[in-house]
C-alpha atoms as a PDB file:
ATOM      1  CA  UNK A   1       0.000   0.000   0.000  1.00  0.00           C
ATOM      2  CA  UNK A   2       1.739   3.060  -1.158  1.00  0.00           C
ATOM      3  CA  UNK A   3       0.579   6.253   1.413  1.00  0.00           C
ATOM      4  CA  UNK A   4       0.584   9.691   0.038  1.00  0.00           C
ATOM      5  CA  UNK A   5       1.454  12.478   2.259  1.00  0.00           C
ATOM      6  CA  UNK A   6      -0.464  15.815   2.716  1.00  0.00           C
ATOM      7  CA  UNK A   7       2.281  18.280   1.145  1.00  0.00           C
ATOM      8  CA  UNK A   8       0.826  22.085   1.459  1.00  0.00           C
ATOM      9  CA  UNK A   9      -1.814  21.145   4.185  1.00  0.00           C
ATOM     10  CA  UNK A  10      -1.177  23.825   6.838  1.00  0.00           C
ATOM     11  CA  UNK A  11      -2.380  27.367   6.787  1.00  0.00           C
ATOM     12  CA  UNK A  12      -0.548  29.965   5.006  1.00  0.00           C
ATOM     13  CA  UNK A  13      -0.290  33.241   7.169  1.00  0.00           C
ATOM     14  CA  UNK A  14      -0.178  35.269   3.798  1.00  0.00           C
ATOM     15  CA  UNK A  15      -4.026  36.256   4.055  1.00  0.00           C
ATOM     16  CA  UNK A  16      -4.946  35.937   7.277  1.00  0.00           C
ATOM     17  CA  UNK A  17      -2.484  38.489   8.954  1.00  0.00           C
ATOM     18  CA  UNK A  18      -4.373  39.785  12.196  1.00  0.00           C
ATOM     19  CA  UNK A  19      -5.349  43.017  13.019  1.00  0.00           C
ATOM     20  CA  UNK A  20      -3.810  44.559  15.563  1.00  0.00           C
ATOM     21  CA  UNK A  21      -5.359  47.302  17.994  1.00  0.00           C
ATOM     22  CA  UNK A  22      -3.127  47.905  20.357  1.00  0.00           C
ATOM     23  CA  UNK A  23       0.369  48.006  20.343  1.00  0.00           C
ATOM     24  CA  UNK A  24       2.774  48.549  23.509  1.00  0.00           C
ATOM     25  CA  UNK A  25       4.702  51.634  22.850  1.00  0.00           C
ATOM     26  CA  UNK A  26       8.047  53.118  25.245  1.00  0.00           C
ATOM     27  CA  UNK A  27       6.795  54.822  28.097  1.00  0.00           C
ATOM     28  CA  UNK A  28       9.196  57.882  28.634  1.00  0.00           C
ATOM     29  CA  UNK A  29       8.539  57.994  32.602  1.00  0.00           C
ATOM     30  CA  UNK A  30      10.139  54.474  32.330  1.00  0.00           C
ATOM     31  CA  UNK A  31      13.314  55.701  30.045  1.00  0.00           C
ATOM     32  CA  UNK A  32      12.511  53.417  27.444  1.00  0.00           C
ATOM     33  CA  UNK A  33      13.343  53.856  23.690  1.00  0.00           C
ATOM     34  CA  UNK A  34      13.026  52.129  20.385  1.00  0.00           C
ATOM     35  CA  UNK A  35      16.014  50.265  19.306  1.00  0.00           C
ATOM     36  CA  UNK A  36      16.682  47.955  16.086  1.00  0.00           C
ATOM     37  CA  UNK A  37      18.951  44.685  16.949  1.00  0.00           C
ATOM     38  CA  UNK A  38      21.886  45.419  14.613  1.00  0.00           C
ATOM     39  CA  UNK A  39      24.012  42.453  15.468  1.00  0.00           C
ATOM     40  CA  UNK A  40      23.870  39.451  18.087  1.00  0.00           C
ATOM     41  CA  UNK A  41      26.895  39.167  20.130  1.00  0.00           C
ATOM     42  CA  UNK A  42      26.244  36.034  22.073  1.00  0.00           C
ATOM     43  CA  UNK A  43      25.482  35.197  25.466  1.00  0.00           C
ATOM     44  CA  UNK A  44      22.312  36.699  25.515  1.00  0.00           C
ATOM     45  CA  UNK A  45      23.724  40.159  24.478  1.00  0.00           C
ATOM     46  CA  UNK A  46      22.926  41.958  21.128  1.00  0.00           C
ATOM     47  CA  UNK A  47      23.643  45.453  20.161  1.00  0.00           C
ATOM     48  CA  UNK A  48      21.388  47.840  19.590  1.00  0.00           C
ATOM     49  CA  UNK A  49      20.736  50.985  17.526  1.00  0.00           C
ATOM     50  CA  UNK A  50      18.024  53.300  19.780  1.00  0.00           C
ATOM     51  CA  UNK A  51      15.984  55.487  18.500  1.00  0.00           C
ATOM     52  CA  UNK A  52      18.081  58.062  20.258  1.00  0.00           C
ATOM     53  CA  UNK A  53      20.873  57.857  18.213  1.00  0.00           C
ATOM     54  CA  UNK A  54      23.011  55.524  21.251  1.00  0.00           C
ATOM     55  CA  UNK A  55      24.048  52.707  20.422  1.00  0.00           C
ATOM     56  CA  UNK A  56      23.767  50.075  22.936  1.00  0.00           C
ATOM     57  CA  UNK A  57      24.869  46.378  24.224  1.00  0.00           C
ATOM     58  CA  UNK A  58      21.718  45.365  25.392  1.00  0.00           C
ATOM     59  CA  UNK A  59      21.124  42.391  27.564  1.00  0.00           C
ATOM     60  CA  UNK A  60      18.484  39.939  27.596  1.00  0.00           C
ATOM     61  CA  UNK A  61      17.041  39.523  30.868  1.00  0.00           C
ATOM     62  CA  UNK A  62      17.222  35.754  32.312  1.00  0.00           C
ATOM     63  CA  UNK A  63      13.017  35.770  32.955  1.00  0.00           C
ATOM     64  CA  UNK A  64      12.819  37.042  28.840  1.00  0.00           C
ATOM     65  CA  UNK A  65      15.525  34.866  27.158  1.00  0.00           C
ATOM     66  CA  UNK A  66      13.913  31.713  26.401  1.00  0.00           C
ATOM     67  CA  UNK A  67      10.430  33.345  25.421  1.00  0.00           C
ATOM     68  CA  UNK A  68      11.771  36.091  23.399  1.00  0.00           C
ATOM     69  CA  UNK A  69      13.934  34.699  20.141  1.00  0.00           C
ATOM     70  CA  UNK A  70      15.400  37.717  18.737  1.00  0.00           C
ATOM     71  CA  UNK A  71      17.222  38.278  15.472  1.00  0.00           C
ATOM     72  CA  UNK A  72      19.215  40.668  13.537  1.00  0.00           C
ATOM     73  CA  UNK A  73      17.005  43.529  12.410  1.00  0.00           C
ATOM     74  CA  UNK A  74      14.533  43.425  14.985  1.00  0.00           C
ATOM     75  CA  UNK A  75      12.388  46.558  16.590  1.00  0.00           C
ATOM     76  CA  UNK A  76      12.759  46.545  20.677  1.00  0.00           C
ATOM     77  CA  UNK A  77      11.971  48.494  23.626  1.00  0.00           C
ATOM     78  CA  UNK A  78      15.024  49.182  25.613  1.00  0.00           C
ATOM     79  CA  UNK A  79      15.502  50.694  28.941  1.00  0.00           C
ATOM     80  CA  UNK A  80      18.893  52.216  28.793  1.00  0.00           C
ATOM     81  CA  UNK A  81      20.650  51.740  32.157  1.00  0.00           C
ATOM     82  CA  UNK A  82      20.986  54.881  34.704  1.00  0.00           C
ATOM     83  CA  UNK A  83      24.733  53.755  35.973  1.00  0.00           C
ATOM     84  CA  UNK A  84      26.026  53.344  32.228  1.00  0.00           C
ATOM     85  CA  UNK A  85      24.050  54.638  29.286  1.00  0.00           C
ATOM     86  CA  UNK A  86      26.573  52.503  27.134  1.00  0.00           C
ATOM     87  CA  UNK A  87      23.913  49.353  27.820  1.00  0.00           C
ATOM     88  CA  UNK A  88      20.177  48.566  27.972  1.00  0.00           C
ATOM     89  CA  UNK A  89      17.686  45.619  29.150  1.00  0.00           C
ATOM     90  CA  UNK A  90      15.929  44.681  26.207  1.00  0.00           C
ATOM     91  CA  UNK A  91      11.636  44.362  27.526  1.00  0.00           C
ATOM     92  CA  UNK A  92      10.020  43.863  24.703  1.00  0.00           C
ATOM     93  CA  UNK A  93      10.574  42.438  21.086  1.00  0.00           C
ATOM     94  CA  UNK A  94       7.254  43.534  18.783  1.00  0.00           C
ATOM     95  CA  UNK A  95       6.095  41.002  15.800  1.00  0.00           C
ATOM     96  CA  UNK A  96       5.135  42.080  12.245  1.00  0.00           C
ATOM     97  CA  UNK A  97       2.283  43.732  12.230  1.00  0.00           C
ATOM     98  CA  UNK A  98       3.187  45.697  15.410  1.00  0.00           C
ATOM     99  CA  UNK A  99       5.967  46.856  13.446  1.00  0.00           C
ATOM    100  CA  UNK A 100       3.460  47.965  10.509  1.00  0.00           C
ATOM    101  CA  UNK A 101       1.454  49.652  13.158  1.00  0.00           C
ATOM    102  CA  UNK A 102       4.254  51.518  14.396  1.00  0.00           C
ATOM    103  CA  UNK A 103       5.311  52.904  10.999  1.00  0.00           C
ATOM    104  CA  UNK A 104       2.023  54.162  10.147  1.00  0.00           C
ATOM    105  CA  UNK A 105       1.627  56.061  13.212  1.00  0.00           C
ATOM    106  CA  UNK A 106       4.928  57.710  13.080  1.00  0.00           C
ATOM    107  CA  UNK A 107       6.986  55.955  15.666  1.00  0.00           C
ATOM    108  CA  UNK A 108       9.599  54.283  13.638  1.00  0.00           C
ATOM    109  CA  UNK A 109      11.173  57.211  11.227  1.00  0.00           C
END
């Protein structure tokens, strides 16, 4: 008995891209900023390019690194250290159509 398997059976995300309503943007009482992962360093450290024109070695948080996979290119909210300005927690790691949000509302120049 020959078996045929189901090639192309899952869902394609291509047309059913959900529509987001609310997005968690950087609270300035909190000193947080918008950075873009430019490179991953290892270790859970990557450095960042803030919105601020800094750029950063941010550090992934222990309670955040197995539930946030981040790559090169990413957007990110960082909160910039008040010791050394040099590095940054990252806190939260946005998904596609956040990102879309946040360029048609002017956030991301």
């Amino acid at each position: 008995m020959i078996r045929k398997r189901n090639v192309g059976s899952h869902k394609s995300a291509v047309g059913n891209t959900p529509e987001v309503t609310r997005v968690r943007t950087p609270r300035k009482d909190r000193n947080e900023v918008l950075a873009t992962v430019s490179s991953l360093l290892g270790s859970k450290r990557v450095t960042l390019q803030c919105m601020d024109g800094v750029v950063r070695m941010g550090r992934i948080p222990g309670s955040k690194n197995k539930r946030m996979w981040i790559r090169e290119g990413d957007i990110v909210i960082a909160n910039p250290w008040e010791i050394q300005d040099s590095k940054a927690d990252v806190t939260w790691k946005y998904t596609r159509p956040q990102i879309e949000w946040l360029e048609r509302k002017g956030y991301l120049n």
